[in-house]
C-alpha atoms as a PDB file:
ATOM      1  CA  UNK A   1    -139.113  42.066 150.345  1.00  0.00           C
ATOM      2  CA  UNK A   2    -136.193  40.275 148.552  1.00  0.00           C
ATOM      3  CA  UNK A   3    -132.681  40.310 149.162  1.00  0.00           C
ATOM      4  CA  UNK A   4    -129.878  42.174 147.722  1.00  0.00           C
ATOM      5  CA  UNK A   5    -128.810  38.675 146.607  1.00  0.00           C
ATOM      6  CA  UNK A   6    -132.162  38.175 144.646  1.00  0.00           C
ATOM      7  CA  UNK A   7    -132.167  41.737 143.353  1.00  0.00           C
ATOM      8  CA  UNK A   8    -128.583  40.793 141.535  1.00  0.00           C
ATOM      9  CA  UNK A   9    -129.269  37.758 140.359  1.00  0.00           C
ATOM     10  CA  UNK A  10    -132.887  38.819 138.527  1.00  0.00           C
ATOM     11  CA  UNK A  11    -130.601  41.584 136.667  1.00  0.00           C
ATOM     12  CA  UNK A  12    -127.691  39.839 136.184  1.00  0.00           C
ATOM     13  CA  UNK A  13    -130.325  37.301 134.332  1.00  0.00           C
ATOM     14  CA  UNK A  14    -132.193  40.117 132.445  1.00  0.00           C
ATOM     15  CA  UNK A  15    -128.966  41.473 131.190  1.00  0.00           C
ATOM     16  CA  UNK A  16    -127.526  37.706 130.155  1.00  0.00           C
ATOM     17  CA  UNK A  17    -130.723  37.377 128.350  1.00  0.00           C
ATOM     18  CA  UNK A  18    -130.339  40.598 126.939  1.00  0.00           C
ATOM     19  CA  UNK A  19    -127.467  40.190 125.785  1.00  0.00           C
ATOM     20  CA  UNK A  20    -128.154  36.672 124.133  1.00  0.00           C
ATOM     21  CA  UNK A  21    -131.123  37.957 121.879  1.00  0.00           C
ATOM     22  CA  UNK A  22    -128.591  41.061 120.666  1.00  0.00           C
ATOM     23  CA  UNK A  23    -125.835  38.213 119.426  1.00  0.00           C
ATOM     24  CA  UNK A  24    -128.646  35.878 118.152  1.00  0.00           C
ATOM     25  CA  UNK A  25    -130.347  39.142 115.964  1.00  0.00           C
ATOM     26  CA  UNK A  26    -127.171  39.795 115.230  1.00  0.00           C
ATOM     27  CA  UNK A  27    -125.860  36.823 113.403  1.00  0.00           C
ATOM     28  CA  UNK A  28    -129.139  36.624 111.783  1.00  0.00           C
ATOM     29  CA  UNK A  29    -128.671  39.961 110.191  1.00  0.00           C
ATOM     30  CA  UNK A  30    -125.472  38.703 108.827  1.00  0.00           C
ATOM     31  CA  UNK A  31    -126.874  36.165 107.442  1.00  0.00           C
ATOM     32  CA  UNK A  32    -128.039  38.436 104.224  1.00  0.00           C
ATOM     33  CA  UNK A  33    -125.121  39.355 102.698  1.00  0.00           C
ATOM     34  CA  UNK A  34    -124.247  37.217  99.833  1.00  0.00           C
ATOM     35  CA  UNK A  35    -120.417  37.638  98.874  1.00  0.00           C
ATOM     36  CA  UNK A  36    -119.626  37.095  95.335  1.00  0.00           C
ATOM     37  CA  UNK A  37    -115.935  36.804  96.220  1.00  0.00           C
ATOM     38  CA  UNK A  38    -113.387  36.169  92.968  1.00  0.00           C
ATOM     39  CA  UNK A  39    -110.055  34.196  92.720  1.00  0.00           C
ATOM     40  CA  UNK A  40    -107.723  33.028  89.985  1.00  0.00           C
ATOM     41  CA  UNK A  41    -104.112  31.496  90.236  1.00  0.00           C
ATOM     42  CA  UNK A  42    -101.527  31.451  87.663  1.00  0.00           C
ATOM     43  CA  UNK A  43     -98.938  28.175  88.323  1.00  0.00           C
ATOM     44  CA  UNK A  44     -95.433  29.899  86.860  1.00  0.00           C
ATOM     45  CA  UNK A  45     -93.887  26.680  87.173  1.00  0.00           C
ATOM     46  CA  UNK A  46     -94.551  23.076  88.318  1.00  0.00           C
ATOM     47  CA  UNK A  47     -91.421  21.115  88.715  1.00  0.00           C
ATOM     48  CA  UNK A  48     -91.599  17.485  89.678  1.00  0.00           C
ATOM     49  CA  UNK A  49     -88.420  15.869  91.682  1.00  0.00           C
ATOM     50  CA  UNK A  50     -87.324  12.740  92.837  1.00  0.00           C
ATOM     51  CA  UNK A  51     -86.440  12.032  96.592  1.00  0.00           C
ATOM     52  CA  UNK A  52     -85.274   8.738  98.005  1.00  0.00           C
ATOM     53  CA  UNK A  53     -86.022   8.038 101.794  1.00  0.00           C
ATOM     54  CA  UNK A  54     -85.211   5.226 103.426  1.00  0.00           C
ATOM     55  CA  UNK A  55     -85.582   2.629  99.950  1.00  0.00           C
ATOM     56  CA  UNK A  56     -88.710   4.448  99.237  1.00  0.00           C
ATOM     57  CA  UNK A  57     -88.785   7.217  96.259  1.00  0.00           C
ATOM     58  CA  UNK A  58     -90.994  10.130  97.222  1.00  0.00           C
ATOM     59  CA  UNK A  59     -91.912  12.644  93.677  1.00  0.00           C
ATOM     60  CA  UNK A  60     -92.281  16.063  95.045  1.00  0.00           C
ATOM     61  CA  UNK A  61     -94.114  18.623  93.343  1.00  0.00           C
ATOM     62  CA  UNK A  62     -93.038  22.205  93.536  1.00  0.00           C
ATOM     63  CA  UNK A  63     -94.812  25.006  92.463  1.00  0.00           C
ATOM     64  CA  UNK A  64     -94.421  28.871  91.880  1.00  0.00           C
ATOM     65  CA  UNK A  65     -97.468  30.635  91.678  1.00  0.00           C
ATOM     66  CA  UNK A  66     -99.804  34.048  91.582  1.00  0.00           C
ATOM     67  CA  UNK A  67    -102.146  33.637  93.110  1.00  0.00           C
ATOM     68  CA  UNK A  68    -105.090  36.609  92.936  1.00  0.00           C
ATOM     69  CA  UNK A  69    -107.941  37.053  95.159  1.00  0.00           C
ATOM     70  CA  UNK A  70    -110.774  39.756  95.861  1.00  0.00           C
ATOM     71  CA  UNK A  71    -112.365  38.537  99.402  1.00  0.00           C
ATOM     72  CA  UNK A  72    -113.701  41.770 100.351  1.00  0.00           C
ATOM     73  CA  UNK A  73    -117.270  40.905 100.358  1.00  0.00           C
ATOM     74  CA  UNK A  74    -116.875  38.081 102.777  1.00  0.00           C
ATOM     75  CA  UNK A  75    -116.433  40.955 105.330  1.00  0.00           C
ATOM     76  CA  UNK A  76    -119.359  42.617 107.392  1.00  0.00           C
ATOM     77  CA  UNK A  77    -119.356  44.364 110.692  1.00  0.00           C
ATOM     78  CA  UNK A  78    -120.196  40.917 112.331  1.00  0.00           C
ATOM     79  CA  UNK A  79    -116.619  39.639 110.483  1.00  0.00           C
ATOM     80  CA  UNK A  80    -114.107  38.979 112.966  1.00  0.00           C
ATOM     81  CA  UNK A  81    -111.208  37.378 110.292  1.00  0.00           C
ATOM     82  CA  UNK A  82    -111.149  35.149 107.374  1.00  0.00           C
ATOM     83  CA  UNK A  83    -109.083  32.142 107.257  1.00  0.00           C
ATOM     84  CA  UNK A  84    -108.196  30.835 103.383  1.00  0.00           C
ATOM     85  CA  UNK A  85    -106.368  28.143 101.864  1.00  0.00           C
ATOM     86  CA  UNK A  86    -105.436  26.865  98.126  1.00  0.00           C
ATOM     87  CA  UNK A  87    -105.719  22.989  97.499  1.00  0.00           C
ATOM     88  CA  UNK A  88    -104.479  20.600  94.768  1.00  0.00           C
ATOM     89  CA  UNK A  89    -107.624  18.276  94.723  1.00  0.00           C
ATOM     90  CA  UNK A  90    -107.321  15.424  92.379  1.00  0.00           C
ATOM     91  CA  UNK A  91    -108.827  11.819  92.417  1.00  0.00           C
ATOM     92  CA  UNK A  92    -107.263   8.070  92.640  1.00  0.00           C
ATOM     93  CA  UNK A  93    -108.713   5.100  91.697  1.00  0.00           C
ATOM     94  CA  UNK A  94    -109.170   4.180  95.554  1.00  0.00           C
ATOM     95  CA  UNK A  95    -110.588   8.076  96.646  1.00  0.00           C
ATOM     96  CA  UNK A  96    -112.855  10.076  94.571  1.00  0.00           C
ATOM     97  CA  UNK A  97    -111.678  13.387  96.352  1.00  0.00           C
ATOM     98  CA  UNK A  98    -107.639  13.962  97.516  1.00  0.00           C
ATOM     99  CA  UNK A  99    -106.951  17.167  98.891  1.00  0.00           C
ATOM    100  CA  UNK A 100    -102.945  18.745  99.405  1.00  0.00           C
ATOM    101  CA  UNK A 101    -103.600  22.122 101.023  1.00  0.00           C
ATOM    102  CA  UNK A 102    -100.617  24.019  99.162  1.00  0.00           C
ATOM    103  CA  UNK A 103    -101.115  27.733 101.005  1.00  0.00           C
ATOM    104  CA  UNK A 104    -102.894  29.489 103.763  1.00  0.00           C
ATOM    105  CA  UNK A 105    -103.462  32.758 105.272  1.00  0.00           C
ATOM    106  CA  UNK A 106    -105.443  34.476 107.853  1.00  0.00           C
ATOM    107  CA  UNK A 107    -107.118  38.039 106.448  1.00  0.00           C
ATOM    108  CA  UNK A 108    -107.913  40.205 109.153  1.00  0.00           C
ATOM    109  CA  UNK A 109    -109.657  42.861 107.758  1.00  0.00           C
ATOM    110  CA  UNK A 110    -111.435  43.872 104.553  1.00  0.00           C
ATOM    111  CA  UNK A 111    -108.228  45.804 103.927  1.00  0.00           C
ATOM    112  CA  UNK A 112    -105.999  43.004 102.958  1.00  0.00           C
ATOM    113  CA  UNK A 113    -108.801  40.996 101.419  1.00  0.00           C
ATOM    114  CA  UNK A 114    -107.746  42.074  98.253  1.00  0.00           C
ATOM    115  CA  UNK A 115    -104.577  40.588  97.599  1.00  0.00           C
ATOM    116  CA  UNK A 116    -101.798  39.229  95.079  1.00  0.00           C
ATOM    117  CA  UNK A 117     -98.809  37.444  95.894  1.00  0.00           C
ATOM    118  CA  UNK A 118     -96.033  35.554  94.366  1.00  0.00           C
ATOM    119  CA  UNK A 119     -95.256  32.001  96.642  1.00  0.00           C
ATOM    120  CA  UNK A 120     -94.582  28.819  95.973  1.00  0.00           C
ATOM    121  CA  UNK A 121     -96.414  26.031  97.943  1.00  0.00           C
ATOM    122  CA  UNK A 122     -95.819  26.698 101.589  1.00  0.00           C
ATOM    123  CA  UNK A 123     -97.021  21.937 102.168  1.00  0.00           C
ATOM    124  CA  UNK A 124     -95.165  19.783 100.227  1.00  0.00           C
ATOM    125  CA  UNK A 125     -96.804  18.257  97.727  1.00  0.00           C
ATOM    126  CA  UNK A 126     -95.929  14.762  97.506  1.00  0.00           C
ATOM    127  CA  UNK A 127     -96.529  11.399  95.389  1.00  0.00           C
ATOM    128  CA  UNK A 128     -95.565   8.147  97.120  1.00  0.00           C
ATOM    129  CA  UNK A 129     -95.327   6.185  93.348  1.00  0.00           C
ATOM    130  CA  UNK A 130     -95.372   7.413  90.181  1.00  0.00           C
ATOM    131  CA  UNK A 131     -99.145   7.373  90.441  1.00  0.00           C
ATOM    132  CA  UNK A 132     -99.435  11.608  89.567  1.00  0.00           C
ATOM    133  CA  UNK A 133     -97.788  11.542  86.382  1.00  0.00           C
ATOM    134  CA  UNK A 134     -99.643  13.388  83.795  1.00  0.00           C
ATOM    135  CA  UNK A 135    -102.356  13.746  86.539  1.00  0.00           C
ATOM    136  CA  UNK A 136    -105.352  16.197  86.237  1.00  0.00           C
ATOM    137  CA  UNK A 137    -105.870  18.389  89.308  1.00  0.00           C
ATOM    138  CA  UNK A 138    -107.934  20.956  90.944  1.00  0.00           C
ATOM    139  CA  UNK A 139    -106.735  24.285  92.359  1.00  0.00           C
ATOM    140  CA  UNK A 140    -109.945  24.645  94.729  1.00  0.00           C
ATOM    141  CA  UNK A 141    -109.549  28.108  97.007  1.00  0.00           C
ATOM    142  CA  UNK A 142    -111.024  27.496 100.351  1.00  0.00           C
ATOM    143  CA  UNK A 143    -112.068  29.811 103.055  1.00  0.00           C
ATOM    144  CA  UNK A 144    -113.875  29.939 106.354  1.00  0.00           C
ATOM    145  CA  UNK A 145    -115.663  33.327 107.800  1.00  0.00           C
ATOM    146  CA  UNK A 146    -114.660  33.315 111.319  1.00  0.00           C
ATOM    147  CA  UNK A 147    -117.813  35.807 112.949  1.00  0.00           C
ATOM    148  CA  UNK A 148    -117.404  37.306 115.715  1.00  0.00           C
ATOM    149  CA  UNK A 149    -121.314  35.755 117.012  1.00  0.00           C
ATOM    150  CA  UNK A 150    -122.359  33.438 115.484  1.00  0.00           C
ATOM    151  CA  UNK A 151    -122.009  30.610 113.389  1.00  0.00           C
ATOM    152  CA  UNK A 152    -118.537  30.189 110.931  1.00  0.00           C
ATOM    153  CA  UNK A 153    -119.613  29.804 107.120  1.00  0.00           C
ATOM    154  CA  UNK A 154    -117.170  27.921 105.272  1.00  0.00           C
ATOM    155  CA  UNK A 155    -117.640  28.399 101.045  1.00  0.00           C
ATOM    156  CA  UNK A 156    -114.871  27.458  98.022  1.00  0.00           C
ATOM    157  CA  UNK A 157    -113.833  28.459  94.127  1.00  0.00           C
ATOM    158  CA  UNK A 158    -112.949  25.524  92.021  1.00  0.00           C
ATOM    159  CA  UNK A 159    -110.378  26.406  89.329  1.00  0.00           C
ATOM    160  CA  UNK A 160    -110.071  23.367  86.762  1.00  0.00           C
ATOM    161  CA  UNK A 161    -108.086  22.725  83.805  1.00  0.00           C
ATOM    162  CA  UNK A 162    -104.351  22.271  85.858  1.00  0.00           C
ATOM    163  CA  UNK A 163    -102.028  19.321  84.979  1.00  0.00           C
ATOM    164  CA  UNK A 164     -98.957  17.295  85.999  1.00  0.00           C
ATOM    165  CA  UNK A 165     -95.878  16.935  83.951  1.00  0.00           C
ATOM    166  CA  UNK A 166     -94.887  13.846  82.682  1.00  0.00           C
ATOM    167  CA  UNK A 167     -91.816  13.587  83.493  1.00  0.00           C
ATOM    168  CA  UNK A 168     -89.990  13.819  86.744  1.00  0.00           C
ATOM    169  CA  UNK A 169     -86.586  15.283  87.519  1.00  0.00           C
END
């Protein structure tokens, strides 16, 4: 006959196991729904100043902006939160791809997945030269589904068509 030690350790494997196949059938469940989730964001102003630190003049962009989002089909039952963020991307003769994360937010429920706000950019935005003037960007929103088994899924919008003044204050 086998112990009592035996006895718990065969169903303390059989429920472990158990309980592995559940999560693994459960993320692959989730893995059917296809979001279709919509953003836009409206720049109310873009100012440019200049800052000097230490002999060096740093151009700082500020921005007010609405910014509009419907993420409520990123959320399943297997949906634990959603983290998003909005990014200037732009590129520079030495990088094909420069990102300035200019908001973020953690949504953490399909209730306040549908959202508009007013901000400005929470990051600065800052050029080092003059080298942004009159510079096209990207506003690309990111996010990343944080499951609660399973793998994350990371996906973005790209909204083109945004510009830098030319002049700086």
């Amino acid at each position: 006959m086998h112990s009592y030690g035996y006895r718990a350790n065969a169903v303390l494997t059989f429920s472990l196991t158990l309980l592995a196949v559940m999560c693994a059938m459960a993320s692959l469940s989730d893995n059917r729904n296809s979001p279709s989730p919509s953003a836009h964001v409206q720049l109310r102003s873009l100012i440019l100043n200049v800052t000097s630190f230490h002999r060096l003049s740093l151009y700082v962009v500020s921005m007010a902006m609405n910014i509009s989002a419907d993420l409520q089909s990123l959320f399943t039952w297997n949906t634990k939160q959603v983290f998003v963020f909005l990014a200037a991307e732009y590129r520079t003769p030495k990088h094909s791809l420069n990102q300035i994360s200019l908001w973020d937010g953690i949504i953490p429920s399909k209730e306040h997945a549908k959202f508009w706000i007013h901000t400005s950019n929470k990051y600065r935005f800052i050029d080092q030269g003059s080298n942004l003037r009159g510079k096209e960007f990207n506003l690309t929103m990111h996010w990343h589904v944080m499951p609660k088994t399973g793998k994350m899924f990371a996906d973005k919008i790209v909204m083109p068509g945004y510009r830098l003044p030319e002049e700086y204050r």
